[in-house]
N, C-alpha and C. Protein backbone atom coordinates (compact mmCIF):
# COMPACT_ATOMS: atom_id res chain seq x y z
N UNK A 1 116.75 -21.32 22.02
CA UNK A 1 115.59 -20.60 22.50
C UNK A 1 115.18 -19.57 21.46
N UNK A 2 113.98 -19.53 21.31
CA UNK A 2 113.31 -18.41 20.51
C UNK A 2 113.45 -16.83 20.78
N UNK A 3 114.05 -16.10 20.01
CA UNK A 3 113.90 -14.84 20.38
C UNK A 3 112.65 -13.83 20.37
N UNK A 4 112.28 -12.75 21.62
CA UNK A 4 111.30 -12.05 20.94
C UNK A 4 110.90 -11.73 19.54
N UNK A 5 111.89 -11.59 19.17
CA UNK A 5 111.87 -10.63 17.62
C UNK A 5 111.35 -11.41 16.89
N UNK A 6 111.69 -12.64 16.97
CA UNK A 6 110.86 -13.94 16.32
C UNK A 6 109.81 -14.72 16.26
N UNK A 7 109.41 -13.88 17.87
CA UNK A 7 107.91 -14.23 18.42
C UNK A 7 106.91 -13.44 17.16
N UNK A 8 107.83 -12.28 17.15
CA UNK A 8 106.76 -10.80 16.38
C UNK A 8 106.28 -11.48 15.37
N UNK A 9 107.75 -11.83 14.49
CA UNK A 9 108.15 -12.05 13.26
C UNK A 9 106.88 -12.88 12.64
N UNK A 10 106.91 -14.07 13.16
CA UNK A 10 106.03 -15.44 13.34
C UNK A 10 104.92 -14.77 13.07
N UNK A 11 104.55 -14.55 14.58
CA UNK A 11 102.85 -13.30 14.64
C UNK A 11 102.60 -12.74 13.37
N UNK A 12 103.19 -11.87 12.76
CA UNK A 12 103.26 -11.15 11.59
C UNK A 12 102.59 -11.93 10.79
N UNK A 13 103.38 -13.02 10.24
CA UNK A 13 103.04 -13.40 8.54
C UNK A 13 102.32 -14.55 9.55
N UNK A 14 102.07 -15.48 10.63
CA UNK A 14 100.99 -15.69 10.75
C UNK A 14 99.07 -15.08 10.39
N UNK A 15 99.27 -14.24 11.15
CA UNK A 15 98.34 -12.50 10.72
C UNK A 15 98.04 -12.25 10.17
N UNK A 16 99.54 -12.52 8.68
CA UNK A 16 99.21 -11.67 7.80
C UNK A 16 99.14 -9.90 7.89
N UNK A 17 99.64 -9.22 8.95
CA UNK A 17 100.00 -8.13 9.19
C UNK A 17 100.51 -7.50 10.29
N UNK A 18 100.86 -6.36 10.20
CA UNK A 18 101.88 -5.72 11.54
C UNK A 18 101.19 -6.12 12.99
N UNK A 19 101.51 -6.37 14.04
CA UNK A 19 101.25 -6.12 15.21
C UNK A 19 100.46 -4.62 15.70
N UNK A 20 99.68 -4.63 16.27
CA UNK A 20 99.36 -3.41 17.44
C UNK A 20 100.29 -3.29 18.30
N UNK A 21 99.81 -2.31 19.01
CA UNK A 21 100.83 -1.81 20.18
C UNK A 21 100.26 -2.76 21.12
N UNK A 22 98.85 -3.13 21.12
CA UNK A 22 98.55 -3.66 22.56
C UNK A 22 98.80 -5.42 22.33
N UNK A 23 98.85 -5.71 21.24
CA UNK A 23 99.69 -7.08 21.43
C UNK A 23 100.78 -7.08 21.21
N UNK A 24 101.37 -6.18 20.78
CA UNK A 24 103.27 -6.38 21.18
C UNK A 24 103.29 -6.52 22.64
N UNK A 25 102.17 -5.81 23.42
CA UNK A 25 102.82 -5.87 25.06
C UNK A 25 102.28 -7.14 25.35
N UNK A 26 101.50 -7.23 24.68
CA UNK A 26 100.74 -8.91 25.33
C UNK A 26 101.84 -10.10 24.92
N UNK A 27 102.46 -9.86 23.86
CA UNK A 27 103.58 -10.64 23.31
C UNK A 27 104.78 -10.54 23.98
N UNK A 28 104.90 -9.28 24.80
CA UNK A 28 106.14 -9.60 25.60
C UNK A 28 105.88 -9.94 27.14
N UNK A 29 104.97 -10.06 27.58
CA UNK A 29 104.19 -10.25 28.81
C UNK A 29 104.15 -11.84 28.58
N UNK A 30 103.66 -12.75 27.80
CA UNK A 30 104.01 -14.15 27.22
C UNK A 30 105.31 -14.56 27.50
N UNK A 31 105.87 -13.67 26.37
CA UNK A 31 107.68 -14.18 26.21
C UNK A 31 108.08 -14.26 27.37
N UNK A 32 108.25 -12.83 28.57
CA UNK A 32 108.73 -13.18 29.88
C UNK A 32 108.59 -13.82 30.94
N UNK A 33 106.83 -14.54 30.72
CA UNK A 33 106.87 -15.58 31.62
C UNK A 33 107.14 -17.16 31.07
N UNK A 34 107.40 -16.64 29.67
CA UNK A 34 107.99 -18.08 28.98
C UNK A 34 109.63 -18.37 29.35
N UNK A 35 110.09 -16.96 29.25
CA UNK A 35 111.41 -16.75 29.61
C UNK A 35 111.52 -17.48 31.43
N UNK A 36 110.68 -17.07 32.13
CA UNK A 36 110.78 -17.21 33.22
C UNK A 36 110.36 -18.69 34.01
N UNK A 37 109.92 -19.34 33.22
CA UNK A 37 109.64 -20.48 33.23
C UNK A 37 110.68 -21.66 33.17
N UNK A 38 111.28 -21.41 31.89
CA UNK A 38 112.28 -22.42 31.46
C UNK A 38 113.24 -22.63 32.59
N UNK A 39 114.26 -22.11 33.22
CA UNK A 39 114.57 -22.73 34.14
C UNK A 39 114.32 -23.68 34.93
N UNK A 40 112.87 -23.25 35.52
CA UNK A 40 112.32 -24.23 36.55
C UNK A 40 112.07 -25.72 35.38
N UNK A 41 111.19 -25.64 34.36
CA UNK A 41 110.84 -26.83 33.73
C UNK A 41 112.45 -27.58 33.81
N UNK A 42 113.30 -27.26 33.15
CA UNK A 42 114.87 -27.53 33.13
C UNK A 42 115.02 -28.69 34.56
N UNK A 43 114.92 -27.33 35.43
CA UNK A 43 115.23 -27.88 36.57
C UNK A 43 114.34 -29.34 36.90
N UNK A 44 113.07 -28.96 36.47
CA UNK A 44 112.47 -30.28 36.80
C UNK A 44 112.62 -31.85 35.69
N UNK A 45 113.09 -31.33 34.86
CA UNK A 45 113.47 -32.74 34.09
C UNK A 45 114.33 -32.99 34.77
N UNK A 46 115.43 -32.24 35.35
CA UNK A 46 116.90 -32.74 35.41
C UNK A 46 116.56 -33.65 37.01
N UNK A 47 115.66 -32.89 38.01
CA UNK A 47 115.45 -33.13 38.90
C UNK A 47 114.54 -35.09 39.21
């Protein structure tokens, strides 16, 4: 699994420069419903 830090990282030299403050939160608002997701998808292959 991808870590936040790697989400940034990516973002960054995608960009081509630092993040804002208001998409770091948008970037972790993503991550946690990405985070929050995977289980269920999991669950539904396995299912």
């Amino acid at each position: 699994m991808v870590s936040f830090l790697q989400v940034c990282d990516d973002t960054e030299k995608k960009l081509g420069r630092k993040l804002q403050e208001k998409e770091i939160q948008f970037l972790q608002w993503v991550y946690k419903r990405y985070i929050e997701e995977q289980p269920k998808s999991v669950l539904e292959y396995l299912g």
